[in-house]
C-alpha atoms as a PDB file:
ATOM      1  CA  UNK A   1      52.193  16.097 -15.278  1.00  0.00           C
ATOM      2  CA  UNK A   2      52.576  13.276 -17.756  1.00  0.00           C
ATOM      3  CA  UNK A   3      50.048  11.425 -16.069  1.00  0.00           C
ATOM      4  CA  UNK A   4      47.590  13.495 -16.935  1.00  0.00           C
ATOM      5  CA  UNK A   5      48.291  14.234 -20.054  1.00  0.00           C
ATOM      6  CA  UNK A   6      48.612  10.293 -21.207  1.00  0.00           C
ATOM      7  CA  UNK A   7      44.620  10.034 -19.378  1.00  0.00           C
ATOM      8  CA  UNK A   8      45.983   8.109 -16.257  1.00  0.00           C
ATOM      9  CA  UNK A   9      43.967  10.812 -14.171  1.00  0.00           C
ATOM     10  CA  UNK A  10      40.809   9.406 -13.304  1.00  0.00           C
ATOM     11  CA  UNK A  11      39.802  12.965 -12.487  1.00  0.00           C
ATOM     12  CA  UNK A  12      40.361  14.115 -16.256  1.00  0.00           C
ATOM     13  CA  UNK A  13      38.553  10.882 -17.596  1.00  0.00           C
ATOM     14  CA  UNK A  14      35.224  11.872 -15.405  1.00  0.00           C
ATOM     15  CA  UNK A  15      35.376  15.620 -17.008  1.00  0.00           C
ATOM     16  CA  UNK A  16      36.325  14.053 -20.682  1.00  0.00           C
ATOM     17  CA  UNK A  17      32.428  11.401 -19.581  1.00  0.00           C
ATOM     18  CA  UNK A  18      30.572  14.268 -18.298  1.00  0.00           C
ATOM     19  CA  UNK A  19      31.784  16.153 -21.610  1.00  0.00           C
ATOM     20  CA  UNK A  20      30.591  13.581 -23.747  1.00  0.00           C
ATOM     21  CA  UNK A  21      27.006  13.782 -21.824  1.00  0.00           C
ATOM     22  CA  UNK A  22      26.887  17.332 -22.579  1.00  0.00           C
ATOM     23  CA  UNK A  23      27.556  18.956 -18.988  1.00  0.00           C
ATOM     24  CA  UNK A  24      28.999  22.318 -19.809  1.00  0.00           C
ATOM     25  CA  UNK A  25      26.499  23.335 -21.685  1.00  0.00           C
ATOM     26  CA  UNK A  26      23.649  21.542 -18.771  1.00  0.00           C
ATOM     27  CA  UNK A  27      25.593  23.722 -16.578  1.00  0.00           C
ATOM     28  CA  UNK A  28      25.068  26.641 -18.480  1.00  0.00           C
ATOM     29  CA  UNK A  29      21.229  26.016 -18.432  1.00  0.00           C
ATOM     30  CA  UNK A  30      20.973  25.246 -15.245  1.00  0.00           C
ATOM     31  CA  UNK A  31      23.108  28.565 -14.635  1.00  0.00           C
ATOM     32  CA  UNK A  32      20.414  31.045 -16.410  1.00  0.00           C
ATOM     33  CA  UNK A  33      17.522  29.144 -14.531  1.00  0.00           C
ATOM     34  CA  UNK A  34      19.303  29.778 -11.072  1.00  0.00           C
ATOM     35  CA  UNK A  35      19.957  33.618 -11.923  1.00  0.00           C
ATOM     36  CA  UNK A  36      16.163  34.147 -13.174  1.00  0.00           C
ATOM     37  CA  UNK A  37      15.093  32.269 -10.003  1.00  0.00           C
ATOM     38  CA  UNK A  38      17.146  34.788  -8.257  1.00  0.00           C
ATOM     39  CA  UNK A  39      16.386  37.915  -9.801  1.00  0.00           C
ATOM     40  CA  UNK A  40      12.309  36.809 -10.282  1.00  0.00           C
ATOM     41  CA  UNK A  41      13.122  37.543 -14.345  1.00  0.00           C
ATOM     42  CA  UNK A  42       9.868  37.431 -16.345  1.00  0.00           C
ATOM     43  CA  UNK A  43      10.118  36.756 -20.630  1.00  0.00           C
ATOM     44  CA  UNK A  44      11.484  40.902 -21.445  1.00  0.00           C
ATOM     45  CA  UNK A  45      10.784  40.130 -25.374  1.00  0.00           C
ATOM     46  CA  UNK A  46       9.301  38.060 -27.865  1.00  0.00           C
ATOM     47  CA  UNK A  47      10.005  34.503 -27.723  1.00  0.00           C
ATOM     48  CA  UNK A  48      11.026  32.830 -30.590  1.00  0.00           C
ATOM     49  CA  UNK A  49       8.127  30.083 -32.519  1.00  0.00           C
ATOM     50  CA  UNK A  50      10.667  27.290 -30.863  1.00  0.00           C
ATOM     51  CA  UNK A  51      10.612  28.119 -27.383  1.00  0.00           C
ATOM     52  CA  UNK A  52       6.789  28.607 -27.929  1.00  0.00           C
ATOM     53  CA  UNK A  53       6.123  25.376 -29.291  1.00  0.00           C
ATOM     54  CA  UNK A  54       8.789  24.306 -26.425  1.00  0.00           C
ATOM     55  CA  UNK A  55       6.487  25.598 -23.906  1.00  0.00           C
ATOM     56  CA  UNK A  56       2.960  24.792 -25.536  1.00  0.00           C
ATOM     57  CA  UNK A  57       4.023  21.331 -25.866  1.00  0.00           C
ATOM     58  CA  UNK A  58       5.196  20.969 -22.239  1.00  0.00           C
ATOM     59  CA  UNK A  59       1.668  22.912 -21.126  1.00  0.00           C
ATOM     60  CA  UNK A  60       0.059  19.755 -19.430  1.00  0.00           C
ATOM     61  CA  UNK A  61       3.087  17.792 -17.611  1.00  0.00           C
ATOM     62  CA  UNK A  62       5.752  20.350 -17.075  1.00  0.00           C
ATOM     63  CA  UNK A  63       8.792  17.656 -18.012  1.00  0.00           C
ATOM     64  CA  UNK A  64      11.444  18.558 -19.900  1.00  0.00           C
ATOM     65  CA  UNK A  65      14.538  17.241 -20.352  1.00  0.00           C
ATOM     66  CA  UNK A  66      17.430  18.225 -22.256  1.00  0.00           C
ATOM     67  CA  UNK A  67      20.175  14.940 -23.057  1.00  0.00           C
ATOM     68  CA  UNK A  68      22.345  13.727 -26.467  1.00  0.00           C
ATOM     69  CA  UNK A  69      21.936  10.877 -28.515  1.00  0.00           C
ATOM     70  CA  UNK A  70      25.484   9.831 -28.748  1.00  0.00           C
ATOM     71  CA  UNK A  71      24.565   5.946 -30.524  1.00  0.00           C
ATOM     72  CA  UNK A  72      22.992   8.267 -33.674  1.00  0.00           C
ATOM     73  CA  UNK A  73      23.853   7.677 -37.032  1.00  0.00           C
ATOM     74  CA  UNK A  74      23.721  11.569 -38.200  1.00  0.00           C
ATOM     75  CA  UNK A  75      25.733  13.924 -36.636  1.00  0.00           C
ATOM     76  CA  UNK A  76      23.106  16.526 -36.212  1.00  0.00           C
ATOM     77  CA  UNK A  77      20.875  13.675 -34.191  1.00  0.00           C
ATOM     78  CA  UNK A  78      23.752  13.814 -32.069  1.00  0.00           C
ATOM     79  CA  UNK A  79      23.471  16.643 -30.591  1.00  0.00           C
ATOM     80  CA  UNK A  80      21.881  18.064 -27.189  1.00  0.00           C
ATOM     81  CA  UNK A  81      18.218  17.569 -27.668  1.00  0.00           C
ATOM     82  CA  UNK A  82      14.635  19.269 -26.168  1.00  0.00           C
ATOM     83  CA  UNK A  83      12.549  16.502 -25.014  1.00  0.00           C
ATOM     84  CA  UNK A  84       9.029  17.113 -23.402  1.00  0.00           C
ATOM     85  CA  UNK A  85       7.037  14.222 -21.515  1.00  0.00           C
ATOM     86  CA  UNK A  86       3.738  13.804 -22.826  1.00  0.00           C
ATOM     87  CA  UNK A  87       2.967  10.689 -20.338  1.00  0.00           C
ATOM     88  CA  UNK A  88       4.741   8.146 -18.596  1.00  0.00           C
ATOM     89  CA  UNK A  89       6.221   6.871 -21.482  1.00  0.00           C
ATOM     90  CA  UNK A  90       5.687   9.530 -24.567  1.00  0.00           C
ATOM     91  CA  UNK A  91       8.293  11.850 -25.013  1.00  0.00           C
ATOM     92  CA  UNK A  92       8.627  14.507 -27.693  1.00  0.00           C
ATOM     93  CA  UNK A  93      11.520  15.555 -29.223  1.00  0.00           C
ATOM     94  CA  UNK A  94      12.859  18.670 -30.423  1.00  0.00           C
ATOM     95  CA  UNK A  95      15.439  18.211 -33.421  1.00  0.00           C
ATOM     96  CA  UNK A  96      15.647  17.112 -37.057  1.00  0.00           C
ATOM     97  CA  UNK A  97      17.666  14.497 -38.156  1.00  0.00           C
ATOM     98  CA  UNK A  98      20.150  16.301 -40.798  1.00  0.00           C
ATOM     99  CA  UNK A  99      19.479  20.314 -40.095  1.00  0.00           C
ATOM    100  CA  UNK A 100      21.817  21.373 -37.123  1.00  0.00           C
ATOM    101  CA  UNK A 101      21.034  24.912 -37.643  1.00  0.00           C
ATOM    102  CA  UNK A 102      17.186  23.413 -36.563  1.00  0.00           C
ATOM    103  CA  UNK A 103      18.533  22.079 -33.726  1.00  0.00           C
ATOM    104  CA  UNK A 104      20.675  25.044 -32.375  1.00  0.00           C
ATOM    105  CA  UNK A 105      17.224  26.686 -32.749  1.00  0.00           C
ATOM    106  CA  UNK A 106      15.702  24.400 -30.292  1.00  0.00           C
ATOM    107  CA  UNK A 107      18.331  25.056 -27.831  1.00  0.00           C
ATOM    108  CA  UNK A 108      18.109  28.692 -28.583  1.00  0.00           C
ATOM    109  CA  UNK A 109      14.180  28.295 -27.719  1.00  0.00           C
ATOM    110  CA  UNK A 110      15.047  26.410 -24.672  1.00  0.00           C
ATOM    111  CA  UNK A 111      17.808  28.743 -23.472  1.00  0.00           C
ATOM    112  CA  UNK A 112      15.236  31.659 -23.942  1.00  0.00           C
ATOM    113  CA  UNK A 113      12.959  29.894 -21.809  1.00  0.00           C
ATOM    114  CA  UNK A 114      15.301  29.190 -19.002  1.00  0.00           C
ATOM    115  CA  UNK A 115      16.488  32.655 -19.011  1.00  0.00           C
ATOM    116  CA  UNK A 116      13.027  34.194 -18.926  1.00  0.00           C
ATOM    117  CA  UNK A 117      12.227  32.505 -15.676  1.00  0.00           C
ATOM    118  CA  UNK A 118       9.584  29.689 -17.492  1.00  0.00           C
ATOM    119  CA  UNK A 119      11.629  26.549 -16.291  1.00  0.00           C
ATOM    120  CA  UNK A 120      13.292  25.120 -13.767  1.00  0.00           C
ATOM    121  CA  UNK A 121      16.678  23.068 -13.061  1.00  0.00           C
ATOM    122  CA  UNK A 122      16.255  20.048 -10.924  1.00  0.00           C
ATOM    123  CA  UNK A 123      18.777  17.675 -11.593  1.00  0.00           C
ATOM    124  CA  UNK A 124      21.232  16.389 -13.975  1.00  0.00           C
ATOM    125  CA  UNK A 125      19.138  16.848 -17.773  1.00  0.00           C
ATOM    126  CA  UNK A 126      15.763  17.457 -16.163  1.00  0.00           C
ATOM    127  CA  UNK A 127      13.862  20.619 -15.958  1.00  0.00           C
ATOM    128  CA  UNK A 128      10.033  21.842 -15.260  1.00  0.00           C
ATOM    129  CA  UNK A 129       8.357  24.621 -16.112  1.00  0.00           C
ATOM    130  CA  UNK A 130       7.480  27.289 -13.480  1.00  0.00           C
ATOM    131  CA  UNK A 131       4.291  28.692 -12.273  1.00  0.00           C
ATOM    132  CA  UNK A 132       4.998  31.750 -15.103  1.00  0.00           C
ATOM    133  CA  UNK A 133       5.923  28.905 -17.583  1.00  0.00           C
ATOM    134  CA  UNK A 134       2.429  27.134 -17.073  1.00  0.00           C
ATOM    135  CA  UNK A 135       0.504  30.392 -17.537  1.00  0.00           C
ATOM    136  CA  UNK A 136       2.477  31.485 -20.093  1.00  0.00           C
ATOM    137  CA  UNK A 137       1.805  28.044 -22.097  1.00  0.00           C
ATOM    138  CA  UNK A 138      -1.759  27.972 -21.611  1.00  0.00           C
ATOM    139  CA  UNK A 139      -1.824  31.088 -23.560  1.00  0.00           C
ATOM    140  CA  UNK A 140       0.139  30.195 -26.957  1.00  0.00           C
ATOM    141  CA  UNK A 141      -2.202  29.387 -30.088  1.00  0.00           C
ATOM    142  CA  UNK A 142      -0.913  26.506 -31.484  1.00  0.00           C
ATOM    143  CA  UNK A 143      -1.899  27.878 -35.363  1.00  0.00           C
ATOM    144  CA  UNK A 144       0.460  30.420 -35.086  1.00  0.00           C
ATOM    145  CA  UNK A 145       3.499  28.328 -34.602  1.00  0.00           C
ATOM    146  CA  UNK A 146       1.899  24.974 -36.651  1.00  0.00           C
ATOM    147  CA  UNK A 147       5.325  24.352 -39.024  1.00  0.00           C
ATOM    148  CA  UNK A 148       7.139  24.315 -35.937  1.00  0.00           C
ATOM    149  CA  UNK A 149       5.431  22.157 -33.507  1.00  0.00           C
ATOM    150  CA  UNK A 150       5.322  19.396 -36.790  1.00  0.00           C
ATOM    151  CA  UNK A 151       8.885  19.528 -36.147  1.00  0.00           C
ATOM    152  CA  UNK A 152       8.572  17.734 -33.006  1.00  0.00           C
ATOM    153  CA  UNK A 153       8.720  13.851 -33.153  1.00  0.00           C
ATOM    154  CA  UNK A 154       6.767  11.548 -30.784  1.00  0.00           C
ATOM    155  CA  UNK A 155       8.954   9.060 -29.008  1.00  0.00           C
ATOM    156  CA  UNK A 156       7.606   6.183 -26.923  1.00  0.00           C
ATOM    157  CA  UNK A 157       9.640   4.361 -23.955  1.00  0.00           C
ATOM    158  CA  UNK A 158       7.837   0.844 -23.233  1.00  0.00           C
END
């Protein structure tokens, strides 16, 4: 018993790492994608102007991914964050730099998404969106949900 209280477990160190990476709540994603893959769920209500701009934003690709920043300054930049893939190395991201209650939004948006049957778990942090996603997307006018989309931030991976 001591052992594992003093960290000796390896076991307990892995779950403390996969904590850190933001697994639970992965899991939890990847949880509500599984059940609306079961069940065939389609969106039931109105989804909020973040999963919107979510979904417009991943119309063309279908990447998402959903990871931390743990090496960020701010402690809001640290949390889970929406990314979409624009191209092979364009990413945007989903979160402001110093409003969590922003970035719980985005997750929100993103948990709506996965439990409305629009995305897909694959593996570890990476999603797609599904057939209903891509329609769904193709029908979202960008004008309604401008303030939002602005919030996203183009990253580029060279």
């Amino acid at each position: 018993m001591l052992d594992r209280v003093s960290g000796s477990d390896d076991k307990l160190a892995l779950l403390w790492s996969d904590m850190g990476l933001g697994a639970p709540t992965l899991i939890g994603l990847a949880q509500l994608c599984s059940r609306a893959l079961l069940s065939g769920a389609l969106p039931s209500g109105q989804l909020t102007a973040e999963a919107q701009a979510i979904l417009f934003t991943a119309a063309h690709r279908g990447m998402l991914e959903v990871k931390p920043s743990n090496s960020a300054y701010e402690s809001a930049s640290r949390l889970l964050t929406v990314f979409v893939e624009i191209d092979d190395d364009t990413r945007v991201r989903f979160r402001h730099p110093r409003d969590v209650r922003q970035n719980v939004r985005f997750l929100e948006g993103f948990r709506q998404l996965c439990a409305s049957g629009l995305v897909f778990h694959h593996l570890f942090h990476e999603f797609t969106l599904t057939e209903a996603g891509f329609d769904l997307a193709a029908t979202i006018r960008p004008d309604e949900i401008r303030d939002v989309l602005d919030l996203g931030e183009l990253c580029r991976f060279t």
